[in-house]
Protein backbone atom coordinates (compact mmCIF):
# COMPACT_ATOMS: atom_id res chain seq x y z
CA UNK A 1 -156.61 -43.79 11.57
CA UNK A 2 -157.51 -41.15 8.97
CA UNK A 3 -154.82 -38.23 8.49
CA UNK A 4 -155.79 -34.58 8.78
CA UNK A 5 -154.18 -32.15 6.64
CA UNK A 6 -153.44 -28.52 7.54
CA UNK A 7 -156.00 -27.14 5.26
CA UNK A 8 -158.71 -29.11 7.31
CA UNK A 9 -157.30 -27.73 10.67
CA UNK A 10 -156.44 -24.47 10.04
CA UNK A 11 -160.25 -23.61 8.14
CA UNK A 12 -161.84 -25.80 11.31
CA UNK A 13 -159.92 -23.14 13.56
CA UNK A 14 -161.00 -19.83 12.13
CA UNK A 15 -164.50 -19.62 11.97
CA UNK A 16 -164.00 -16.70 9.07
CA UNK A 17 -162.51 -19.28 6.39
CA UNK A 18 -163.83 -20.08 3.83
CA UNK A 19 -163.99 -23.72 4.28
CA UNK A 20 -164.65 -23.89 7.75
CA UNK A 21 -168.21 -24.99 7.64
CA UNK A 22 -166.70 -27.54 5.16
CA UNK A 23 -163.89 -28.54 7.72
CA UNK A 24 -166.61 -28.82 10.63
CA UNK A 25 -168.19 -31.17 8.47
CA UNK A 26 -166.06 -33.51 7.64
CA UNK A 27 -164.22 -33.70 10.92
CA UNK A 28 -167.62 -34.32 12.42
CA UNK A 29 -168.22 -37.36 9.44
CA UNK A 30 -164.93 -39.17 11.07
CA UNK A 31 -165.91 -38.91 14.85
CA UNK A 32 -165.38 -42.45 15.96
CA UNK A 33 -162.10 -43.01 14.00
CA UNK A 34 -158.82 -42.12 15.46
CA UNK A 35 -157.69 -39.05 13.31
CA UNK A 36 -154.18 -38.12 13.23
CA UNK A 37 -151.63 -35.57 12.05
CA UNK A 38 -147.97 -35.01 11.90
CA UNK A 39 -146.43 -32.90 13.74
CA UNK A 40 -145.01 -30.87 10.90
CA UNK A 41 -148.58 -30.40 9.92
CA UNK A 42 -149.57 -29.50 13.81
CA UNK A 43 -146.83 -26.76 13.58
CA UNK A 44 -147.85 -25.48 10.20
CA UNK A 45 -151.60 -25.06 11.89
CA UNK A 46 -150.32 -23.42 14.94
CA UNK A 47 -148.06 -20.32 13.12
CA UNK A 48 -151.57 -18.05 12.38
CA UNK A 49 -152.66 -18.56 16.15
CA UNK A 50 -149.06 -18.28 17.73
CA UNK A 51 -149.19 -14.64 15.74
CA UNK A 52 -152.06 -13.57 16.76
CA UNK A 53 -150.98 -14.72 20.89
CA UNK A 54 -153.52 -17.68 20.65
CA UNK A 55 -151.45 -20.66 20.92
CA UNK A 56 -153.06 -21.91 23.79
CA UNK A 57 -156.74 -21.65 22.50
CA UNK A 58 -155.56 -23.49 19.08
CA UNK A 59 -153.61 -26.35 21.47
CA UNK A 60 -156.90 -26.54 23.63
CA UNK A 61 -159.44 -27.13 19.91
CA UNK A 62 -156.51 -29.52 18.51
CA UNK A 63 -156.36 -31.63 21.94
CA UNK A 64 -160.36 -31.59 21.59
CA UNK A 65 -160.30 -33.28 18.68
CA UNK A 66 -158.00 -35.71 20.34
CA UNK A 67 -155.73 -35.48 17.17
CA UNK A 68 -152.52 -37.90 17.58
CA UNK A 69 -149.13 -36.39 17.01
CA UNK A 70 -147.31 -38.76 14.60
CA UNK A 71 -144.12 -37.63 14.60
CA UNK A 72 -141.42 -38.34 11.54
CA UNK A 73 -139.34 -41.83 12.31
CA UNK A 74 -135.93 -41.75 12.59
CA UNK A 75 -134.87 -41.72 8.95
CA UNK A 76 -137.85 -40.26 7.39
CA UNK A 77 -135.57 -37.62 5.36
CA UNK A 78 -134.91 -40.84 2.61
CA UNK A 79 -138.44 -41.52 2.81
CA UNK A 80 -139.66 -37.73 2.27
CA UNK A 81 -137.45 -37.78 -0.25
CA UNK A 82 -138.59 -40.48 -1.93
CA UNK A 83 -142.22 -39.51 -1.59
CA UNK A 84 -141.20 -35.80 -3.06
CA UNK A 85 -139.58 -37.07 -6.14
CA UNK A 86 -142.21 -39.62 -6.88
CA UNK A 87 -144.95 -37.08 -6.02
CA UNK A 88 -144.23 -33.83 -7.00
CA UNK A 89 -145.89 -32.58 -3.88
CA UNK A 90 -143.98 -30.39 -2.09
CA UNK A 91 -142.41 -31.53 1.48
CA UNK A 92 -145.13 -30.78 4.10
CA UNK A 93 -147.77 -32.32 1.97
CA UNK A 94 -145.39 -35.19 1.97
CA UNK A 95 -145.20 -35.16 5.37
CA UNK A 96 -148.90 -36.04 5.62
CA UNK A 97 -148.19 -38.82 3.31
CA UNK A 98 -145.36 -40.20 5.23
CA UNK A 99 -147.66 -39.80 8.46
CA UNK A 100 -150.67 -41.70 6.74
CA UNK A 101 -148.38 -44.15 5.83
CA UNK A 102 -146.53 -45.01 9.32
CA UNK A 103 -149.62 -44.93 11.06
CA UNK A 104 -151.24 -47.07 8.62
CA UNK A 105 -154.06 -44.77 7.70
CA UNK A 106 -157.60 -45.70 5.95
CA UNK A 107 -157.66 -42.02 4.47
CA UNK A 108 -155.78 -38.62 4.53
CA UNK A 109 -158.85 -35.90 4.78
CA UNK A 110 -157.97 -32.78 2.77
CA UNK A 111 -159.02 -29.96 0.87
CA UNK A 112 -155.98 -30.27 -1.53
CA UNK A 113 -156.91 -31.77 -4.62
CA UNK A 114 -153.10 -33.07 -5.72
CA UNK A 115 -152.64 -34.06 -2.18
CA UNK A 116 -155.84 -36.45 -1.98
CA UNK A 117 -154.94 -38.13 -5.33
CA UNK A 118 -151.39 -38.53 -4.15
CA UNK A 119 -152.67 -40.47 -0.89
CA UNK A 120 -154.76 -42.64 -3.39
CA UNK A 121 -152.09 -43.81 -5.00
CA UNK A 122 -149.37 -43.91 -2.29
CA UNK A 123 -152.03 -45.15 0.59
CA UNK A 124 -153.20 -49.00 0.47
């Protein structure tokens, strides 16, 4: 499984970002490996299309890309905790990192430089 970030998602759903040709990319460079996210990081995506009233349009894109929801495990606030002290990051971006690692991830894809060198060192 690789991880997907919110900085991948949300420039891969607004074709006026600045990184979505980037995003488009890259997601296209994992088709054929499961890609997941967690669903703090589906619910980050989601706020800019709930306030512009398209919620359902963003669902339909994420469900195309057949994302997985890996939700936080009973318990996970230790384990965020953990991963925000020894990190620095702050707690969504440790949220990825708890996702990559319950799921057992290859790779966390990202545009978030502190982010990506966190899941080096944190991912096997």
């Amino acid at each position: 499984m690789i991880v997907v970030d919110a900085s991948v998602l949300i420039a891969h759903l607004d074709d006026r970002d600045a990184l979505h040709e980037q995003a488009v990319e890259r997601l296209l460079a994992a088709a054929g490996e499961t890609l997941g996210a967690s669903t703090l990081t589906l619910a980050e995506v989601l706020v800019g299309p709930a306030r512009r009233g398209r919620l359902d349009d963003a669902r339909a894109a994420i469900a195309a890309l057949e994302i997985q929801d890996v939700p936080l495990a009973s318990g996970a606030a230790g384990d965020l905790a953990t991963l925000r002290a020894e990190t620095g990051l702050k707690l969504p971006d440790c949220c990825v990192l708890l996702a990559a690692r319950h799921s057992s991830a290859s790779a966390v894809l990202t545009f978030d430089e502190r982010l990506a060198k966190a899941a080096g060192r944190v991912l096997p």
